[in-house]
Structure formats: structure tokens, C-alpha cells
N, C-alpha and C. Protein backbone atom coordinates (compact mmCIF):
# COMPACT_ATOMS: atom_id res chain seq x y z
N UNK A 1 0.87 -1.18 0.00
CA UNK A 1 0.00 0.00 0.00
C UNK A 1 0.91 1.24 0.00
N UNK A 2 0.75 2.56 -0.90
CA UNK A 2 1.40 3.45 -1.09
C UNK A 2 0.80 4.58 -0.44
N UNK A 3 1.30 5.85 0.25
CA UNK A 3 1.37 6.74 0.82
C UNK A 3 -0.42 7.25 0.27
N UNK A 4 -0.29 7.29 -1.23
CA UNK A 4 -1.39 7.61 -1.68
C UNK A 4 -2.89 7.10 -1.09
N UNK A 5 -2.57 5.87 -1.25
CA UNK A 5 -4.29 4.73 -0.94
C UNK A 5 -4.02 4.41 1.00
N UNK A 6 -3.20 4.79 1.50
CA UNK A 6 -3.27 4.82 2.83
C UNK A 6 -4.61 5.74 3.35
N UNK A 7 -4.99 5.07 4.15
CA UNK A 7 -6.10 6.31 5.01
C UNK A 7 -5.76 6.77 6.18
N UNK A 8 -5.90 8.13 6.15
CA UNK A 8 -5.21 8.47 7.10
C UNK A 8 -6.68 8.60 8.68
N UNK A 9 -5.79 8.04 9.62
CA UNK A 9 -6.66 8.21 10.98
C UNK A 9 -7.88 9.53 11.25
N UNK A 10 -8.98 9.47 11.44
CA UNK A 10 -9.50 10.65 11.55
C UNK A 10 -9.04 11.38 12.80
N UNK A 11 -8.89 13.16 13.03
CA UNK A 11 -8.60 13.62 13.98
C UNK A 11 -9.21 13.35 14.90
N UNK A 12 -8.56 13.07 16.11
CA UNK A 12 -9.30 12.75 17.25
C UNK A 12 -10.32 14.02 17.76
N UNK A 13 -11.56 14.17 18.63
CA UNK A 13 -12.91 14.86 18.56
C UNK A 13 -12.48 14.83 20.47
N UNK A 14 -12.09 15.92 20.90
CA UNK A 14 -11.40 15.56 22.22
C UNK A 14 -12.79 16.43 22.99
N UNK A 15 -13.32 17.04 22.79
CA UNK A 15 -14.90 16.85 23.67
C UNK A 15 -16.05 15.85 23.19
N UNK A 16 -15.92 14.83 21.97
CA UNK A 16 -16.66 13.50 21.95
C UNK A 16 -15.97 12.89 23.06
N UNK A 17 -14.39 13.14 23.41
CA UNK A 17 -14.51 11.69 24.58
C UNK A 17 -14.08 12.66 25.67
N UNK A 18 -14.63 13.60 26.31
CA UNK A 18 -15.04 14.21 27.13
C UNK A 18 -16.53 13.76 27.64
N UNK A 19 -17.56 13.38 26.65
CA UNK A 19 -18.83 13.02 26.99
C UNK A 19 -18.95 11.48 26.95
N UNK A 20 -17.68 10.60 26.35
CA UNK A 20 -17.12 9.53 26.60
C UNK A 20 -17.16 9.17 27.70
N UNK A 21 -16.24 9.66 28.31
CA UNK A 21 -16.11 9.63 29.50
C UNK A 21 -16.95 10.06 30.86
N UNK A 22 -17.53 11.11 30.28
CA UNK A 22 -18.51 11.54 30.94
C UNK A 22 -19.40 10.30 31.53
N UNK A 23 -20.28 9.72 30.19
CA UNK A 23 -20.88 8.48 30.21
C UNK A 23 -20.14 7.32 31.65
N UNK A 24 -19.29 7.14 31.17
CA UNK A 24 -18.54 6.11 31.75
C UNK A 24 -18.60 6.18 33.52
N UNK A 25 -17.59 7.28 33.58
CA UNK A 25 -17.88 8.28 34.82
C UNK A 25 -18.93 7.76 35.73
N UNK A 26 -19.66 8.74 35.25
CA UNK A 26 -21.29 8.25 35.62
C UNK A 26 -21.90 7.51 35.96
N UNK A 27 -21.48 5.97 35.08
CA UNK A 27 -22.55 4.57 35.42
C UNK A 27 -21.42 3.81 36.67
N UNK A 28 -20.04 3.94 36.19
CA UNK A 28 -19.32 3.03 36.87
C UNK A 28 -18.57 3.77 38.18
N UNK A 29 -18.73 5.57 37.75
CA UNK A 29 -17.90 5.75 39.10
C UNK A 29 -16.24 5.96 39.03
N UNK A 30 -15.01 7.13 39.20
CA UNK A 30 -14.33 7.19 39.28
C UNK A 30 -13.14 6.06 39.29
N UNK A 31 -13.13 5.35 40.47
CA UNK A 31 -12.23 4.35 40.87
C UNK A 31 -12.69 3.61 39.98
N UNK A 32 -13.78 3.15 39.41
CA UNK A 32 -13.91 1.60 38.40
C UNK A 32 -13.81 2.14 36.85
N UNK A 33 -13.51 3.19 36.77
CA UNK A 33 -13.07 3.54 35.00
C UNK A 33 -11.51 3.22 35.07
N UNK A 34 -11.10 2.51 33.97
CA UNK A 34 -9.27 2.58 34.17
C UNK A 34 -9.09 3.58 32.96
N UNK A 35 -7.78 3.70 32.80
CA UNK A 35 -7.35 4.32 31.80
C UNK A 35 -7.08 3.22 30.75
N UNK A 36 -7.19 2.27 30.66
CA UNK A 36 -7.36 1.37 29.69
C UNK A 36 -9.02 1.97 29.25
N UNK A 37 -9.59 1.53 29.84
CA UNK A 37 -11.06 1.75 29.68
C UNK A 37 -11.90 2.50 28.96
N UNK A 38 -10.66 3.74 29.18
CA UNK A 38 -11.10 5.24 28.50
C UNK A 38 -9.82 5.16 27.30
N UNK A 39 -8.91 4.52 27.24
CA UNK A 39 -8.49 5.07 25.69
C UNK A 39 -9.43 4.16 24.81
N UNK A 40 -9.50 2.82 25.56
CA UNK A 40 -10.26 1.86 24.27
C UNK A 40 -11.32 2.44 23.92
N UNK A 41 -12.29 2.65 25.22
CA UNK A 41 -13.61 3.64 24.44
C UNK A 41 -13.63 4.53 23.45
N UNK A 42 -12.16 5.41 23.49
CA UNK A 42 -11.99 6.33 22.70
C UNK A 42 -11.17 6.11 21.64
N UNK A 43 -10.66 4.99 21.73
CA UNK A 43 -9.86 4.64 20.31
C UNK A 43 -8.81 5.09 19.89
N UNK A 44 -7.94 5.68 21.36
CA UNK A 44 -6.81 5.82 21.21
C UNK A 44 -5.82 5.35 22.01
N UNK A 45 -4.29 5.96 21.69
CA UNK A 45 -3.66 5.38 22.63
C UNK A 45 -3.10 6.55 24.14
N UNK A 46 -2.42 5.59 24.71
CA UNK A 46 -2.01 6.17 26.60
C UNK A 46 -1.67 7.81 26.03
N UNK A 47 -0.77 7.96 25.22
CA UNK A 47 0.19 8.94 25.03
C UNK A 47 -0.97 10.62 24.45
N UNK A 48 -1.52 9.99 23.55
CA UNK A 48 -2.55 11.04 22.42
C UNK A 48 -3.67 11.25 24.24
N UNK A 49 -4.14 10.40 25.22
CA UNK A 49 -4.91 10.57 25.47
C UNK A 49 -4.23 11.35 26.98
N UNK A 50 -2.88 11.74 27.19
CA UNK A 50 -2.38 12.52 28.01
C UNK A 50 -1.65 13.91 27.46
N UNK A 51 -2.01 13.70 26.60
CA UNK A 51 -2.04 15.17 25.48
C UNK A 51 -3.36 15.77 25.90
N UNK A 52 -4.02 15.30 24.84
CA UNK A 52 -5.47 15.63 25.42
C UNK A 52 -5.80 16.43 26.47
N UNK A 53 -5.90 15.33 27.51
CA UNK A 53 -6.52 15.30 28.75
C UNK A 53 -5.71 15.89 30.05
N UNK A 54 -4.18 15.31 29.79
CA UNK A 54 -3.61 15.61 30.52
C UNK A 54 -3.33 14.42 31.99
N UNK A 55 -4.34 14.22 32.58
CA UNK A 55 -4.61 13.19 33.28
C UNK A 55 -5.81 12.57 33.63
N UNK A 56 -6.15 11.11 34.20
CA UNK A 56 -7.64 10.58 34.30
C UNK A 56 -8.37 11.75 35.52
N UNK A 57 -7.39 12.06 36.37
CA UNK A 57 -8.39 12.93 37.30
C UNK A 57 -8.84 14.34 36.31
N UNK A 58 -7.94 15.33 35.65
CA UNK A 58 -8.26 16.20 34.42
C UNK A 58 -9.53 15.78 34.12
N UNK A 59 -9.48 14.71 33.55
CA UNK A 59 -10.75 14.39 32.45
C UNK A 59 -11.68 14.04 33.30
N UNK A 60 -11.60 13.53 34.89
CA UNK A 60 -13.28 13.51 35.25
C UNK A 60 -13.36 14.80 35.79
N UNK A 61 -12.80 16.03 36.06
CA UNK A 61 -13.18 17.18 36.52
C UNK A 61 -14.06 17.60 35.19
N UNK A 62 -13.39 17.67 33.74
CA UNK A 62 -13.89 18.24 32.56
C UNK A 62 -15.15 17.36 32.40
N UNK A 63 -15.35 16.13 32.62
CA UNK A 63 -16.86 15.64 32.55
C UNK A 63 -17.77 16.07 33.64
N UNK A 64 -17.24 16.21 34.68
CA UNK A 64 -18.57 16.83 35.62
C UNK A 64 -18.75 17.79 35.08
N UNK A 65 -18.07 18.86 34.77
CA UNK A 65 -18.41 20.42 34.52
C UNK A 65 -19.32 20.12 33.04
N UNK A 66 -19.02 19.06 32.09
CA UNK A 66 -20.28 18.72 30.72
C UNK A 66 -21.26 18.45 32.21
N UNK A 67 -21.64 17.39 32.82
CA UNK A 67 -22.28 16.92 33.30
C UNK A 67 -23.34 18.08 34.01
N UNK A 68 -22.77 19.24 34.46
CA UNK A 68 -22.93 20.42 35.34
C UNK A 68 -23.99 20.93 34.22
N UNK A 69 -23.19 21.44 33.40
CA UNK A 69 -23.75 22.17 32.48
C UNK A 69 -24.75 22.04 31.80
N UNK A 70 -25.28 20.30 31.82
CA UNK A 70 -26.81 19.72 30.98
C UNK A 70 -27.22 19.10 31.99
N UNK A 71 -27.19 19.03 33.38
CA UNK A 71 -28.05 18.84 34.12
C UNK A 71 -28.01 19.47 35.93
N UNK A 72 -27.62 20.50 35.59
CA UNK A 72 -27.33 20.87 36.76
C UNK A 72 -29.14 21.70 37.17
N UNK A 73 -29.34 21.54 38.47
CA UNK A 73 -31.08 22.20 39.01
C UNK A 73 -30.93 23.63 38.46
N UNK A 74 -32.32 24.61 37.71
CA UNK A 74 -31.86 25.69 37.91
C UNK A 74 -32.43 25.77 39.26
N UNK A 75 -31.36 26.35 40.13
CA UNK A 75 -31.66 26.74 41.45
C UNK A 75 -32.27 28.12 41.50
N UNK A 76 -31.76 28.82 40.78
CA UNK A 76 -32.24 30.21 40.36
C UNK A 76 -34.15 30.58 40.37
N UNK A 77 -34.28 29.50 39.42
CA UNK A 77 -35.55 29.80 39.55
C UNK A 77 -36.24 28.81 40.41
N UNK A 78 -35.82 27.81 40.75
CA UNK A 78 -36.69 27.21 41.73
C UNK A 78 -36.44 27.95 43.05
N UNK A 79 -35.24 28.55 43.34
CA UNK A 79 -35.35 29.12 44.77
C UNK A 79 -36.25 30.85 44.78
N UNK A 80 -36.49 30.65 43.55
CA UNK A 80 -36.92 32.24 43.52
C UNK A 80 -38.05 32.79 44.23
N UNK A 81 -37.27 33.87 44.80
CA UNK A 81 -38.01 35.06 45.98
C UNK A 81 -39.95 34.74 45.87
N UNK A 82 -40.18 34.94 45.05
CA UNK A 82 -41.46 34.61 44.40
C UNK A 82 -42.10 33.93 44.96
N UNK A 83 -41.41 32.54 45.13
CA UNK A 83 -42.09 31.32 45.51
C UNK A 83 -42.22 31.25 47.18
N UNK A 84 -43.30 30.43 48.00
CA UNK A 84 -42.62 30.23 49.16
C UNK A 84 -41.80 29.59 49.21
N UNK A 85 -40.91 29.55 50.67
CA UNK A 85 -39.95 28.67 50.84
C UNK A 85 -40.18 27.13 50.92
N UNK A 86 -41.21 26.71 51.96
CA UNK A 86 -41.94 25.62 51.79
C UNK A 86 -41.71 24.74 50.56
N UNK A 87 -42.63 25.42 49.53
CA UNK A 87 -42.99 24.83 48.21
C UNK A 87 -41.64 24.92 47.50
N UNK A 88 -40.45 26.08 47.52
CA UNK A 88 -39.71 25.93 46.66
C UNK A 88 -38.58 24.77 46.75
N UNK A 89 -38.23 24.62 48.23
CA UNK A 89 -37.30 23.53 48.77
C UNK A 89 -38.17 22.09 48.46
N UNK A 90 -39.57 22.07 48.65
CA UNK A 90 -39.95 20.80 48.08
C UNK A 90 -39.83 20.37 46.20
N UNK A 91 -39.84 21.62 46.00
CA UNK A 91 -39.77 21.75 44.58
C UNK A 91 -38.76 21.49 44.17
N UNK A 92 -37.67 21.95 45.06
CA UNK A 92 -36.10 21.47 44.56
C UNK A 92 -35.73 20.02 44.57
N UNK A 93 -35.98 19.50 45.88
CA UNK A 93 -36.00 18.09 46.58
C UNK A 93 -36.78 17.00 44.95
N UNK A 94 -37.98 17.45 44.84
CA UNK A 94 -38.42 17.05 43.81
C UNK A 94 -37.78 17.24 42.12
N UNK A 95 -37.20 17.69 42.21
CA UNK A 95 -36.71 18.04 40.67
C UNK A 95 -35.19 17.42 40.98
N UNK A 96 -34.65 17.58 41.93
CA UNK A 96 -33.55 16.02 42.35
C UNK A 96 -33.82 15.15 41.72
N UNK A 97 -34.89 14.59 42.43
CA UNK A 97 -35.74 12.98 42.36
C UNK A 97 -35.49 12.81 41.17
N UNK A 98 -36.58 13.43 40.20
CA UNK A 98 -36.30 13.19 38.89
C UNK A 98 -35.16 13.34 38.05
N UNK A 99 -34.24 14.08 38.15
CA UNK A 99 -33.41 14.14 37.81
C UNK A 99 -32.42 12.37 37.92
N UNK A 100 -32.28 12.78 39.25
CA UNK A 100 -31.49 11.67 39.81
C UNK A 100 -31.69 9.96 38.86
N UNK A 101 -33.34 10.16 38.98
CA UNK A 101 -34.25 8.93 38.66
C UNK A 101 -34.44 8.79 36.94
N UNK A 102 -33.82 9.57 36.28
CA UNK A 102 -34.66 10.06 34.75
C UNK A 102 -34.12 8.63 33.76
N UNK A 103 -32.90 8.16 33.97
CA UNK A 103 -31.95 7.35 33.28
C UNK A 103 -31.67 6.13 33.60
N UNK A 104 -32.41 4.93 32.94
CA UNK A 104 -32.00 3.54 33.68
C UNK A 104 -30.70 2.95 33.94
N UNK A 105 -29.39 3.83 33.45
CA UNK A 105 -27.97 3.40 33.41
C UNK A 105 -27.24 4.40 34.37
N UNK A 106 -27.67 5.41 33.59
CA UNK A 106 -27.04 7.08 34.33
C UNK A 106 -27.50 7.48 35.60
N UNK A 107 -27.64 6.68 36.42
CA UNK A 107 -28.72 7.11 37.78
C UNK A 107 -27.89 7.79 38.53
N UNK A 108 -29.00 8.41 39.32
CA UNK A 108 -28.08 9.37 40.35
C UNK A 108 -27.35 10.74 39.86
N UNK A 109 -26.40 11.35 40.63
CA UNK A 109 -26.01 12.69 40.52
C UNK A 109 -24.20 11.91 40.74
N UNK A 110 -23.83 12.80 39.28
CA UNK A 110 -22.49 11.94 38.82
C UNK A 110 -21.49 13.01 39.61
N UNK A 111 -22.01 14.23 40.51
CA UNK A 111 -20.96 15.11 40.79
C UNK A 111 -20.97 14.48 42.67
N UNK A 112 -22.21 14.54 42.98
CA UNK A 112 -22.69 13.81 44.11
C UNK A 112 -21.61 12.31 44.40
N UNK A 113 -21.67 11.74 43.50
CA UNK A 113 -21.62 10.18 43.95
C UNK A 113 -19.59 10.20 43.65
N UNK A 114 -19.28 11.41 43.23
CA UNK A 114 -17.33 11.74 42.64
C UNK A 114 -17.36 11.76 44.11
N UNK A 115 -18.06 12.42 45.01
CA UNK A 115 -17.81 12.81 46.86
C UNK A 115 -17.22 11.33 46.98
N UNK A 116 -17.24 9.95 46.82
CA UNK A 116 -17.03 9.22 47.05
C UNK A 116 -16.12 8.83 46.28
N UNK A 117 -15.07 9.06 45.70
CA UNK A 117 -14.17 8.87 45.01
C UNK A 117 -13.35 7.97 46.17
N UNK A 118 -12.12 7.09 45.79
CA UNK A 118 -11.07 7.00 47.00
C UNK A 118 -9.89 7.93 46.32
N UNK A 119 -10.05 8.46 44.98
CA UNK A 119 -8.47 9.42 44.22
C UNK A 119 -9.16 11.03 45.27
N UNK A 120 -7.75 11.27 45.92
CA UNK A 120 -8.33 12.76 46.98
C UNK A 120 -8.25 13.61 45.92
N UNK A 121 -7.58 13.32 44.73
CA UNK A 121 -7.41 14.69 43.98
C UNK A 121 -9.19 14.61 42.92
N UNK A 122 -9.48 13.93 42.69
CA UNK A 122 -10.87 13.55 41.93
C UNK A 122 -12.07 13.90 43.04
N UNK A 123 -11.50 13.49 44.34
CA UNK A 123 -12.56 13.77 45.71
C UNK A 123 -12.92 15.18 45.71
N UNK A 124 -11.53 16.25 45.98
CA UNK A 124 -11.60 17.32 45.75
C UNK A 124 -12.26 18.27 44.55
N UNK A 125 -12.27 17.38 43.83
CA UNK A 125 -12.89 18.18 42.40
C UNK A 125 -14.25 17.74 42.40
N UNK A 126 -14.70 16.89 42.82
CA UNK A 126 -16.24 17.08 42.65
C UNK A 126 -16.52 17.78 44.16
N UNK A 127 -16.01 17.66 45.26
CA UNK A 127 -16.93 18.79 46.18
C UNK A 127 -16.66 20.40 45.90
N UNK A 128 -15.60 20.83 45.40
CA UNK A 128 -15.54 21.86 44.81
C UNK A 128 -16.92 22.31 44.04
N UNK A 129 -17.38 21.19 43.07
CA UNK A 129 -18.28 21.47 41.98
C UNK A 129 -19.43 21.61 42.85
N UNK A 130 -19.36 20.56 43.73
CA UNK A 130 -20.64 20.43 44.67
C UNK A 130 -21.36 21.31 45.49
N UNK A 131 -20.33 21.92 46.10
CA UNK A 131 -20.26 23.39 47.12
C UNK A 131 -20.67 24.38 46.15
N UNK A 132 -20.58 24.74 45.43
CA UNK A 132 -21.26 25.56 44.76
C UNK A 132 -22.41 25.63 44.65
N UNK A 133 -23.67 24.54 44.48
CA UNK A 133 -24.88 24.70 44.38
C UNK A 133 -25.48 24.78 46.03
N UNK A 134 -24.33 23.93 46.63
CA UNK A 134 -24.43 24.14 48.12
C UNK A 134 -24.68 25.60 48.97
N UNK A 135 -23.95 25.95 48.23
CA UNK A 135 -23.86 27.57 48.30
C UNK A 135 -25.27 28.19 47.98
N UNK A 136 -25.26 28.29 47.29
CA UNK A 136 -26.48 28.87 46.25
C UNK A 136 -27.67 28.64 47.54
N UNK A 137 -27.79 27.24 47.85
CA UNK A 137 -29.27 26.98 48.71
C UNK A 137 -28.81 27.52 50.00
N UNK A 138 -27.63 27.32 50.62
CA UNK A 138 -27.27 27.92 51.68
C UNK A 138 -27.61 29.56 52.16
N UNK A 139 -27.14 30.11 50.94
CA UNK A 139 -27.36 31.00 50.65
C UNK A 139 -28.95 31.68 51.06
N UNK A 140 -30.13 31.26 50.19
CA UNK A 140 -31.41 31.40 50.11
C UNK A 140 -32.15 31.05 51.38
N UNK A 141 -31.34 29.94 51.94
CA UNK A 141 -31.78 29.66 53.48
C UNK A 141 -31.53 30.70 54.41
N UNK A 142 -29.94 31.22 54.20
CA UNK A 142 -30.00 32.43 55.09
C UNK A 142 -31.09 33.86 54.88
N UNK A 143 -31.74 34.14 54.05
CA UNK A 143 -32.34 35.11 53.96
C UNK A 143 -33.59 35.04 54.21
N UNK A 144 -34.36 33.67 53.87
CA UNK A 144 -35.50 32.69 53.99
C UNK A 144 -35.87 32.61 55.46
N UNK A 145 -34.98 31.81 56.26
CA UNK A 145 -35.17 31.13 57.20
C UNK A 145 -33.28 31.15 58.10
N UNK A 146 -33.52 32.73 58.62
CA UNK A 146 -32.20 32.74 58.99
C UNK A 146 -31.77 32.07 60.23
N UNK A 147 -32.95 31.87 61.09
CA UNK A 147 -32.36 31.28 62.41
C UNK A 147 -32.44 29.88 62.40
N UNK A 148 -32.46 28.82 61.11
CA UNK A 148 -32.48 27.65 61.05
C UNK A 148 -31.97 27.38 60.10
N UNK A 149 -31.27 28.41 59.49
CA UNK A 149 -30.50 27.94 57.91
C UNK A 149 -29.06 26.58 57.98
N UNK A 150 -28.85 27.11 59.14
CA UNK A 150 -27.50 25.50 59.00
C UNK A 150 -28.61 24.59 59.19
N UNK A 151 -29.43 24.41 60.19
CA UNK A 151 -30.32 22.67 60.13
C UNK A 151 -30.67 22.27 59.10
N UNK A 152 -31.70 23.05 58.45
CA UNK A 152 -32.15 23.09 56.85
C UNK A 152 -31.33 22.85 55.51
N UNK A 153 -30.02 23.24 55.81
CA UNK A 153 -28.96 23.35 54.15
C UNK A 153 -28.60 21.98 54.93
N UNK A 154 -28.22 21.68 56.15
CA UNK A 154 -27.98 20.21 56.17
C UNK A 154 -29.07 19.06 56.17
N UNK A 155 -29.91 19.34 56.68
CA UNK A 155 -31.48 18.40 55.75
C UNK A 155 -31.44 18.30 54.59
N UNK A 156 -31.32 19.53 54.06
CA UNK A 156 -31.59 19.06 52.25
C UNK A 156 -30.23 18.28 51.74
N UNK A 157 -29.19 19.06 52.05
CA UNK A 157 -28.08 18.05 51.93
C UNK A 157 -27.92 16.77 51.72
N UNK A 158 -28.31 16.65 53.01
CA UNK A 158 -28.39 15.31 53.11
C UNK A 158 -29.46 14.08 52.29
N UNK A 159 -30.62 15.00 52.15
CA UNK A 159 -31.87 14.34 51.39
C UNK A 159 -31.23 14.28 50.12
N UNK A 160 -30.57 15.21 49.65
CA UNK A 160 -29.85 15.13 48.03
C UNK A 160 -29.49 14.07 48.02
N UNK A 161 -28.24 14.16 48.93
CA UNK A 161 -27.04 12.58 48.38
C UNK A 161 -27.69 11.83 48.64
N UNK A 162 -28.57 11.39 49.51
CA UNK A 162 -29.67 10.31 50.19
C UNK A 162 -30.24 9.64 48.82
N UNK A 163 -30.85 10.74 47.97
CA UNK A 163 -31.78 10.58 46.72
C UNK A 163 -30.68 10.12 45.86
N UNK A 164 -29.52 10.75 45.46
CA UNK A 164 -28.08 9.89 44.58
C UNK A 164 -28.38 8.38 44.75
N UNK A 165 -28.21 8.52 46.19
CA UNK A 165 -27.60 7.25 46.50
C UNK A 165 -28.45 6.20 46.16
N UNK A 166 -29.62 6.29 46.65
CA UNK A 166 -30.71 5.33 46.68
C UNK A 166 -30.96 5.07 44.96
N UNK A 167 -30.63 6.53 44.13
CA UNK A 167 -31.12 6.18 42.61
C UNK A 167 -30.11 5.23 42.08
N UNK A 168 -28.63 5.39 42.69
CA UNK A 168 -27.43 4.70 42.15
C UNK A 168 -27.95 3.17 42.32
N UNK A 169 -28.57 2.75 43.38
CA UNK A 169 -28.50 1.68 43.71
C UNK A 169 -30.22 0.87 43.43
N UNK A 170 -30.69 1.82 42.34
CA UNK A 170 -31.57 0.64 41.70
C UNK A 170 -32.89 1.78 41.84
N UNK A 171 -33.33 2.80 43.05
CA UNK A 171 -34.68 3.04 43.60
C UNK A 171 -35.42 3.23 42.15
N UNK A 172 -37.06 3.30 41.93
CA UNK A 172 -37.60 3.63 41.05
C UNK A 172 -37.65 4.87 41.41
N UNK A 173 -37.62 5.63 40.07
CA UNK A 173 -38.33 7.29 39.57
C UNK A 173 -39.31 7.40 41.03
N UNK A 174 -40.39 6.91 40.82
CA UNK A 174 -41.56 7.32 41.29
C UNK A 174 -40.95 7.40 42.73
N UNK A 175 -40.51 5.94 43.09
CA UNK A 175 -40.30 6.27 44.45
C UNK A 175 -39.43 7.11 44.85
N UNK A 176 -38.53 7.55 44.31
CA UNK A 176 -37.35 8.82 44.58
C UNK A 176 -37.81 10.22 44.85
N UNK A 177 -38.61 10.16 44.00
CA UNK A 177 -40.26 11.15 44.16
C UNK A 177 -41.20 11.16 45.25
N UNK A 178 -41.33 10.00 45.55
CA UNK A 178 -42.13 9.86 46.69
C UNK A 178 -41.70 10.53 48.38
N UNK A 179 -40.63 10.26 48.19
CA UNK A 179 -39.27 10.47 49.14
C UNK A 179 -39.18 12.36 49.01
N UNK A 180 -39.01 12.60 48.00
CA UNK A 180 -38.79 14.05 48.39
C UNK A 180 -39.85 14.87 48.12
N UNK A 181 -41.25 14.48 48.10
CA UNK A 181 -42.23 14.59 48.32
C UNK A 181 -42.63 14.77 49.95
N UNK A 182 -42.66 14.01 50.46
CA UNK A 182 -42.12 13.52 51.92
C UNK A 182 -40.88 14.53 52.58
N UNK A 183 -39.80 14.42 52.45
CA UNK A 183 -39.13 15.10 52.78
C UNK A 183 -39.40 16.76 52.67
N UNK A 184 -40.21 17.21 51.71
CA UNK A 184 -40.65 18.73 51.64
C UNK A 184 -41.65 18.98 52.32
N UNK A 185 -42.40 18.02 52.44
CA UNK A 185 -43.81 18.23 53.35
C UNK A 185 -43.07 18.30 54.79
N UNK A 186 -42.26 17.69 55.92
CA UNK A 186 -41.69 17.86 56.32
C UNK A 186 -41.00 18.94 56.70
N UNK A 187 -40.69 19.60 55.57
CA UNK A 187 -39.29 20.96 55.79
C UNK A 187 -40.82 22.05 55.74
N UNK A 188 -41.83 21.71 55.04
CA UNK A 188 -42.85 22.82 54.84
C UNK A 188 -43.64 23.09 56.53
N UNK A 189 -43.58 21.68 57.15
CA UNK A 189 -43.93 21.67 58.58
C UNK A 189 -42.97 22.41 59.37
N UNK A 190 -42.15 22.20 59.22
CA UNK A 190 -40.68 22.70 60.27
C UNK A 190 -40.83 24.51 59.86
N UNK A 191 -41.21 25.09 58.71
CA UNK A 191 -41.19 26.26 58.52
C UNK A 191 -42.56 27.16 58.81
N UNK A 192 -43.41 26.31 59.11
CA UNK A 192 -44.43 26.70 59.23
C UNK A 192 -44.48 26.85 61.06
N UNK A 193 -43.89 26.07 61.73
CA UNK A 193 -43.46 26.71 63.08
C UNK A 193 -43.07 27.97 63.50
N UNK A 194 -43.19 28.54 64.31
CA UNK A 194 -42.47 29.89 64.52
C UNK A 194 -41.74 29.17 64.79
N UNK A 195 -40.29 30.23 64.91
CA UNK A 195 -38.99 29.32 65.53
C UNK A 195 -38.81 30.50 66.66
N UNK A 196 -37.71 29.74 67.49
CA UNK A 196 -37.22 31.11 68.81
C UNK A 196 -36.31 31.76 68.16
């Protein structure tokens, strides 16, 4: 075969295996992707894919932030002034659920479930990502409900990863729903108290 009738490799598409990986990420989880795993998926080799990427922790920071970006809550408008607090924190809790619940492979919250990484440098990069929306509700709690805002940002907190977790590990849609259904009726009781 001559230089001519050779085909040459197509350029590699280095945000196709950004969402490669992304995928991967996602169903199996940090520690169980290898770097075997991710060049074969991507059809290349060790060297082209530390060009790229740079490193496997690099490339799952750059997939959460895809991941961020097409499914992240708008918090914005669900926490908005507008709404009560009650209804909007159940509203959030609920739009978790589904979220969490939407995908029979992809379950759960892929920035959520990185908290559990055992790589500290991959650990660090998803609570980084994480704290941020953390923020955001933290935030809305203090202005909302200032003399109970740490109990509350740690209730929902906790109901979040709660809802990850349970979606990672099989729960149905509905019932994930059911749950933070429940859990808002709850936070809507607790606010409906005067507090001291």
C-alpha cells in the first residue's frame, strides 16, 4: 500500500470523549473507569490521550463540569423570591428525584456520587463542583429562614445525596419522588413553626 491509498486516521474529537467519559464516569464511578477503559472507548492510545486530557483525574473534573452544564437544578428559579420557601425547597428536593431517577444506566447525581471517590485529587474536584450549588441553597436559606439555615442546608443536603444514592442503587423514579415529596412536606412543617 502506497502513501497515496493509505487512510489516514480521523482527527481525534477531544470533547466527543469528554462526553465519553462523561458516560462512563457516571454509570461506573471514578475508581472503576481505568485508563485502559477510557483510551479503548476512545480509540486511542495512553500517550494522544495525556495530550489531550492531561490526566484521568483532568478528564473527570472536565466531565462533571459537561455533566454540570446539561443537568445541573436551575436553582435560580426554583429558589426564587417569588415562591414560598416551603414549596420551593420541596420543589427542589423534587426536581432532584427526577433528575437523579430520569436514566436507567445514568442514575443518580455523577458530581454527588465523585464525593465518594477513594483518588483525593478527583474527591476534591467534585466537592468543589458540589459546594457551589451548596452555596447557592445555603445561601437562600439564610435570607428565607435565617435562624435555622444551617439545620435546613444540612437536611436538604443530606436528602440530596440520600436521593443519589438510593437512585445509584436501583430506587424507582416514582419512588425517589415519593421520598422528596415527603421530605418537603416535612421541611414545609418545620417552617411553618415559629422558631425562637
Amino acid at each position: 500500500m502506497n502513501e497515496k491509498t493509505r487512510q489516514r486516521r480521523p482527527a481525534f474529537d477531544r470533547e466527543a470523549g469528554v462526553a465519553i467519559a462523561q458516560a462512563m464516569f457516571h454509570e461506573h464511578g471514578f475508581d472503576a473507569v481505568s485508563l485502559t477503559d477510557l483510551v479503548d472507548a476512545m480509540d486511542i492510545k495512553p500517550p494522544s490521550f495525556y495530550a489531550a486530557y492531561g490526566s484521568k483525574a483532568e478528564l473527570f473534573e472536565r466531565a462533571m463540569q459537561l455533566y454540570a452544564s446539561e443537568n445541573a437544578l436551575p436553582l435560580d428559579k426554583i429558589l426564587a423570591p417569588e415562591h414560598p420557601p416551603g414549596e420551593a425547597l420541596c420543589a427542589l428536593l423534587v426536581a432532584a428525584a427526577k433528575q437523579y431517577g430520569k436514566d436507567t444506566t445514568l442514575r443518580g447525581c455523577m458530581i454527588t456520587e465523585g464525593l465518594r471517590a477513594d483518588d483525593e485529587v478527583a474527591r476534591t474536584m467534585a466537592e468543589t463542583l458540589a459546594n457551589g450549588g451548596l452555596k447557592i441553597i445555603r445561601a437562600y436559606l439564610d435570607n428565607v429562614q435565617p435562624g435555622n439555615a444551617q439545620t435546613l442546608a444540612d437536611y436538604i443536603t443530606v436528602t440530596l445525596r440520600g436521593l443519589s444514592a438510593s437512585a445509584c442503587n436501583g430506587m424507582s423514579r416514582k419512588r425517589l419522588i415519593d421520598v422528596a415529596q415527603t421530605a418537603g412536606r416535612f421541611i414545609s412543617h418545620e417552617l411553618a413553626d415559629p422558631q425562637d
